[in-house]
Protein backbone atom coordinates (compact mmCIF):
# COMPACT_ATOMS: atom_id res chain seq x y z
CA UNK A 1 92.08 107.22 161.32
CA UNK A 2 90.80 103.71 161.26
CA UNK A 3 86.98 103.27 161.03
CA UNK A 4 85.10 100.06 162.31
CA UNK A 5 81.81 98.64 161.35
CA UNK A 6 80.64 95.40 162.93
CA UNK A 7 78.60 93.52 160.37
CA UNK A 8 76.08 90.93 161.45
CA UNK A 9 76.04 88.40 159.01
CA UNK A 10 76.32 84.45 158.88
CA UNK A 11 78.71 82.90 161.01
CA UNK A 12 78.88 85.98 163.71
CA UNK A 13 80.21 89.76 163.70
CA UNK A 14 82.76 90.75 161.31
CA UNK A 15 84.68 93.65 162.64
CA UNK A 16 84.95 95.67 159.24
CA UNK A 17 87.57 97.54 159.89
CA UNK A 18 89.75 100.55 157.12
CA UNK A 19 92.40 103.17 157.50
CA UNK A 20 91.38 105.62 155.37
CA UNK A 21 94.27 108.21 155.04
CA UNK A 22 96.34 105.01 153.85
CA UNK A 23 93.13 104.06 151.36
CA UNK A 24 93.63 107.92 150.54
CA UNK A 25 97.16 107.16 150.12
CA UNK A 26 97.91 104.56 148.65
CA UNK A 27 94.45 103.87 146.24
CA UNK A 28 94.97 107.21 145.19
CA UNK A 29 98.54 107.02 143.75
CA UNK A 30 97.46 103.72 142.49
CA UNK A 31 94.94 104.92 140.12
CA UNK A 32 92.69 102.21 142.54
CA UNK A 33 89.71 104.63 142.98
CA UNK A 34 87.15 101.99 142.51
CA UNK A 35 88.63 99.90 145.34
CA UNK A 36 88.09 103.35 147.44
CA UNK A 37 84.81 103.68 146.44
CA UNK A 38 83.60 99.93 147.55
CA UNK A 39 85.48 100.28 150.74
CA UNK A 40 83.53 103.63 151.55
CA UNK A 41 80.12 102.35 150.22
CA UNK A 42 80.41 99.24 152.78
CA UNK A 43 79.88 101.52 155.90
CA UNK A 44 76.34 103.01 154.15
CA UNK A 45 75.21 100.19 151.41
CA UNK A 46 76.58 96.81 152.31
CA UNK A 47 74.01 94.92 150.84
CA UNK A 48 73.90 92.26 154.03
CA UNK A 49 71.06 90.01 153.16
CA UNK A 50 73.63 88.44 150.59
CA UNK A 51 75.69 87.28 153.53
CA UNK A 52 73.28 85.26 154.95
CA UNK A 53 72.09 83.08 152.34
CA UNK A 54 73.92 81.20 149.62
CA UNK A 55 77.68 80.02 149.24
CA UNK A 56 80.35 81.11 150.53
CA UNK A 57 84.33 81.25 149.50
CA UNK A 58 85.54 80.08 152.92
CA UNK A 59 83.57 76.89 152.35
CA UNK A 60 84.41 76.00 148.81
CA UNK A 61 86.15 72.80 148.60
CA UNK A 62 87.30 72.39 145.32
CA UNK A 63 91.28 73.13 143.95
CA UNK A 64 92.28 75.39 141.18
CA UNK A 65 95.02 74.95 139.12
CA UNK A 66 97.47 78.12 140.36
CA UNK A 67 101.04 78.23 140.88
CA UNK A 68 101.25 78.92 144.62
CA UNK A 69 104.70 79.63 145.65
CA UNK A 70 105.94 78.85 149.44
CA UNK A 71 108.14 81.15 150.80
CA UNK A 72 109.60 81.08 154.37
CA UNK A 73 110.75 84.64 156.30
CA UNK A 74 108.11 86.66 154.32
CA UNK A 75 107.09 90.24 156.29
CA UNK A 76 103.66 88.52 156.70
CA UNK A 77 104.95 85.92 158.69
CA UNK A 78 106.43 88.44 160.60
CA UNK A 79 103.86 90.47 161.36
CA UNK A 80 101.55 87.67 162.20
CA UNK A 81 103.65 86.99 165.25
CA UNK A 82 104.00 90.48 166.32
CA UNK A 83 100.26 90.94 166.25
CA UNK A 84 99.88 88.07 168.08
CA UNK A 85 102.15 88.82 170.74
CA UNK A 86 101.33 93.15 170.77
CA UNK A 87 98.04 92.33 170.88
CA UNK A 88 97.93 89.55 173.01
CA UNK A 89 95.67 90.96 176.11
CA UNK A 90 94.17 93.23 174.10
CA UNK A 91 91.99 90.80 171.44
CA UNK A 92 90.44 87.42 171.82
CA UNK A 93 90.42 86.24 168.38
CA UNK A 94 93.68 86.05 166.77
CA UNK A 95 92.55 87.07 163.82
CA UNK A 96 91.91 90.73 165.02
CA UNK A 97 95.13 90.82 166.93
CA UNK A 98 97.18 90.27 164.05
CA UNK A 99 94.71 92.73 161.42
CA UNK A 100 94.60 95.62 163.72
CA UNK A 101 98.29 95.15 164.55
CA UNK A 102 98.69 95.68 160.69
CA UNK A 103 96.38 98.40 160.15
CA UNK A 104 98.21 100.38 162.99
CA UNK A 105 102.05 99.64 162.49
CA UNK A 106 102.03 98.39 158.61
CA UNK A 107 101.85 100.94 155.95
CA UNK A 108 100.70 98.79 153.33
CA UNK A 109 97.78 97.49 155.12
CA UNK A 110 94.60 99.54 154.23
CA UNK A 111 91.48 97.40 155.28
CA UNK A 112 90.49 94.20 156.73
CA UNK A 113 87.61 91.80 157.07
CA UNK A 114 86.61 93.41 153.89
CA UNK A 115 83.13 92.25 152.74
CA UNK A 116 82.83 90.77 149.01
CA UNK A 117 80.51 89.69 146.50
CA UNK A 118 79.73 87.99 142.99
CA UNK A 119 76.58 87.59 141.08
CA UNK A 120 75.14 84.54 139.17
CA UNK A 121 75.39 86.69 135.98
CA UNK A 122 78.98 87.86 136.46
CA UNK A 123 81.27 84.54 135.88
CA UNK A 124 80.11 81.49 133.35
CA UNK A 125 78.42 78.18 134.68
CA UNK A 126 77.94 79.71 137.91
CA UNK A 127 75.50 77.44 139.23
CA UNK A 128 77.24 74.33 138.05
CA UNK A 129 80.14 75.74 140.00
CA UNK A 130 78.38 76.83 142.98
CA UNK A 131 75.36 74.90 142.86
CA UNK A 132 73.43 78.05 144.22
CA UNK A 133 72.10 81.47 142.38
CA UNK A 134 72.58 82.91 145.19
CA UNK A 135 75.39 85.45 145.47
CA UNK A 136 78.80 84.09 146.57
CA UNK A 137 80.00 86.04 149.37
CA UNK A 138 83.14 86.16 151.47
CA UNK A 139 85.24 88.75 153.95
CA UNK A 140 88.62 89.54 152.56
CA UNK A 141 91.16 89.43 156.10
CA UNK A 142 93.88 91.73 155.09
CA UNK A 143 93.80 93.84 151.76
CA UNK A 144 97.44 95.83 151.23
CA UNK A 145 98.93 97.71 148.46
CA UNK A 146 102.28 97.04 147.50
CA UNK A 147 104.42 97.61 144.54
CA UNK A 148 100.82 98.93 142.57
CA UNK A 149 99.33 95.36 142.95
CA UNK A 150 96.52 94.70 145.35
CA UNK A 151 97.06 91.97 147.59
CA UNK A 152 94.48 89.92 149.31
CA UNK A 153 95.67 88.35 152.27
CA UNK A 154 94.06 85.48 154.51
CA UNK A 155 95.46 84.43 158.03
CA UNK A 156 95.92 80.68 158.29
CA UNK A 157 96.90 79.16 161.69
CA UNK A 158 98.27 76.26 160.42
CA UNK A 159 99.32 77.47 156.52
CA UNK A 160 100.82 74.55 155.14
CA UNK A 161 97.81 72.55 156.10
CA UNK A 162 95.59 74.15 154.08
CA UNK A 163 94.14 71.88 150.84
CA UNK A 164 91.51 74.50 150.05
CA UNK A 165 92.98 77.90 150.78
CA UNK A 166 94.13 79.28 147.24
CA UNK A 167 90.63 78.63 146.05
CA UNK A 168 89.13 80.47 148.54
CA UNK A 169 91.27 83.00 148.17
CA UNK A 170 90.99 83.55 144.42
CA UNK A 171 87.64 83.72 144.61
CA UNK A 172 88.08 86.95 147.25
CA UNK A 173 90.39 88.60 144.39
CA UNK A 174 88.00 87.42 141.68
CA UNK A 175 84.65 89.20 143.78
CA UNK A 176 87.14 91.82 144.45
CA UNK A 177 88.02 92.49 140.68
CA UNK A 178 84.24 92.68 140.30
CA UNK A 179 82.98 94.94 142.72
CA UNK A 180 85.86 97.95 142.14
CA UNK A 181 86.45 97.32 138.46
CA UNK A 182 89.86 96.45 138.58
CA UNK A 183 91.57 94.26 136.37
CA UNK A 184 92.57 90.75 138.06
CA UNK A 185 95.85 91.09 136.63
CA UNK A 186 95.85 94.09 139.28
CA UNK A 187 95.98 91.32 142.24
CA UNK A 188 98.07 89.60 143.81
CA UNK A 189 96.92 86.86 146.77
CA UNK A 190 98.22 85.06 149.33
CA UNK A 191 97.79 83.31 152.92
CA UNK A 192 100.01 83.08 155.80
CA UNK A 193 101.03 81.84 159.12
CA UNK A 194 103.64 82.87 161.53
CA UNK A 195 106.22 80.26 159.21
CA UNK A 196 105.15 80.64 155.66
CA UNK A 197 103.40 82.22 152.91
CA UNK A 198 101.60 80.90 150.12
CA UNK A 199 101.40 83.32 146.92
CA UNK A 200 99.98 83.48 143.47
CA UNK A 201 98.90 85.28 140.64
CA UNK A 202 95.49 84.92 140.22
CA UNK A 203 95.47 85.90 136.74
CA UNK A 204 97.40 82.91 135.78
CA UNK A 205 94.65 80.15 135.83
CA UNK A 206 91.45 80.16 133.57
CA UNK A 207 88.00 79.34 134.94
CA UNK A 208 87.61 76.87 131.77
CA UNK A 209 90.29 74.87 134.32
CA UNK A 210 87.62 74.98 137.21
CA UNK A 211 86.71 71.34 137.64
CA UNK A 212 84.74 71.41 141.04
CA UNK A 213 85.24 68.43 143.23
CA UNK A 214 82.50 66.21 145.02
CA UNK A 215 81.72 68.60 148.26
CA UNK A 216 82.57 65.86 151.30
């Protein structure tokens, strides 16, 4: 039911991971068949050498103006402590206890550490942004379905810490958007601890607002 693919790229092994009669499932009835197709073609044609070279989303350090919305008792929450506790002997990281907790037990939960990418060509002022050509690349942690929005979900430890999550984030839905053709307004993203959430649309904000900030 679930099928894993360790990928080998910058920073370690990322333990690709989908449940495909959900993706069958859910995608399906969603009319989401390009987000099907790129979570298929990753096990055959994940295009690796764009991992390790270039930026990447977890290490942007810039702010975008989005309205993220804190919200305390949300199911992610929830789950995040489940996984941690279910899954306590059984994973090291606890990132993997809580995504595999939530690919086994949640029925919204369809893939995780779901590998993403975004060409020079594909946004505007890319390489004023980025300061690279090189592909921006990233690994989604939790992608569900829910209520026919995609959400793209990241696992904070300490949530409402976070100064540079959102962006980060958006730029997962925004590389997401580009590689299965669906339309942003399609997404929905968020990241989470074991107290809060942090949501937003990521369709409400404009890159003409994208005013990078000195890297530190």
């Amino acid at each position: 039911m679930i099928r894993n693919l360790a990928l080998a790229h910058v920073g370690g092994y990322y333990n690709y991971r989908v449940h495909f009669p959900k993706v069958e499932k859910l995608c399906c009835n969603n009319g989401f068949i390009g987000l099907k197709q790129h979570l298929q073609e990753m096990f055959s044609n994940c295009p690796d050498d764009y991992f390790n070279i270039g930026p990447r989303s977890s290490r942007l350090k810039f702010n975008i103006p989005l309205d993220v919305k804190k919200i305390a008792g949300h199911e992610m929450s929830y789950m995040a402590r489940e996984g941690l506790k279910i899954n306590k002997e059984r994973y090291k990281g606890n990132h993997s206890k809580i995504q595999v907790f939530m690919l086994e037990m949640d029925k919204k939960t369809i893939a995780v550490e779901v590998p993403l990418w975004m060409h020079n060509h594909e946004i505007n002022d890319y390489k004023e942004i980025f300061q690279s050509e090189f592909p921006l690349t990233g690994h989604a942690d939790i992608l569900r379905v829910e209520n026919g929005k995609i959400w793209v979900w990241d696992y904070k430890p300490n949530a409402f810490e976070e100064k540079f999550a959102s962006t980060q984030i958006y730029f997962y839905a925004l590389m997401l958007s580009k590689r299965s053709g669906i339309p942003l307004s399609n997404l929905r993203c968020g990241y989470f601890d074991g107290e809060y959430a942090f949501v937003f649309n990521p369709s409400e904000t404009s890159m003409k607002n994208l005013v990078p900030c000195p890297q530190p």
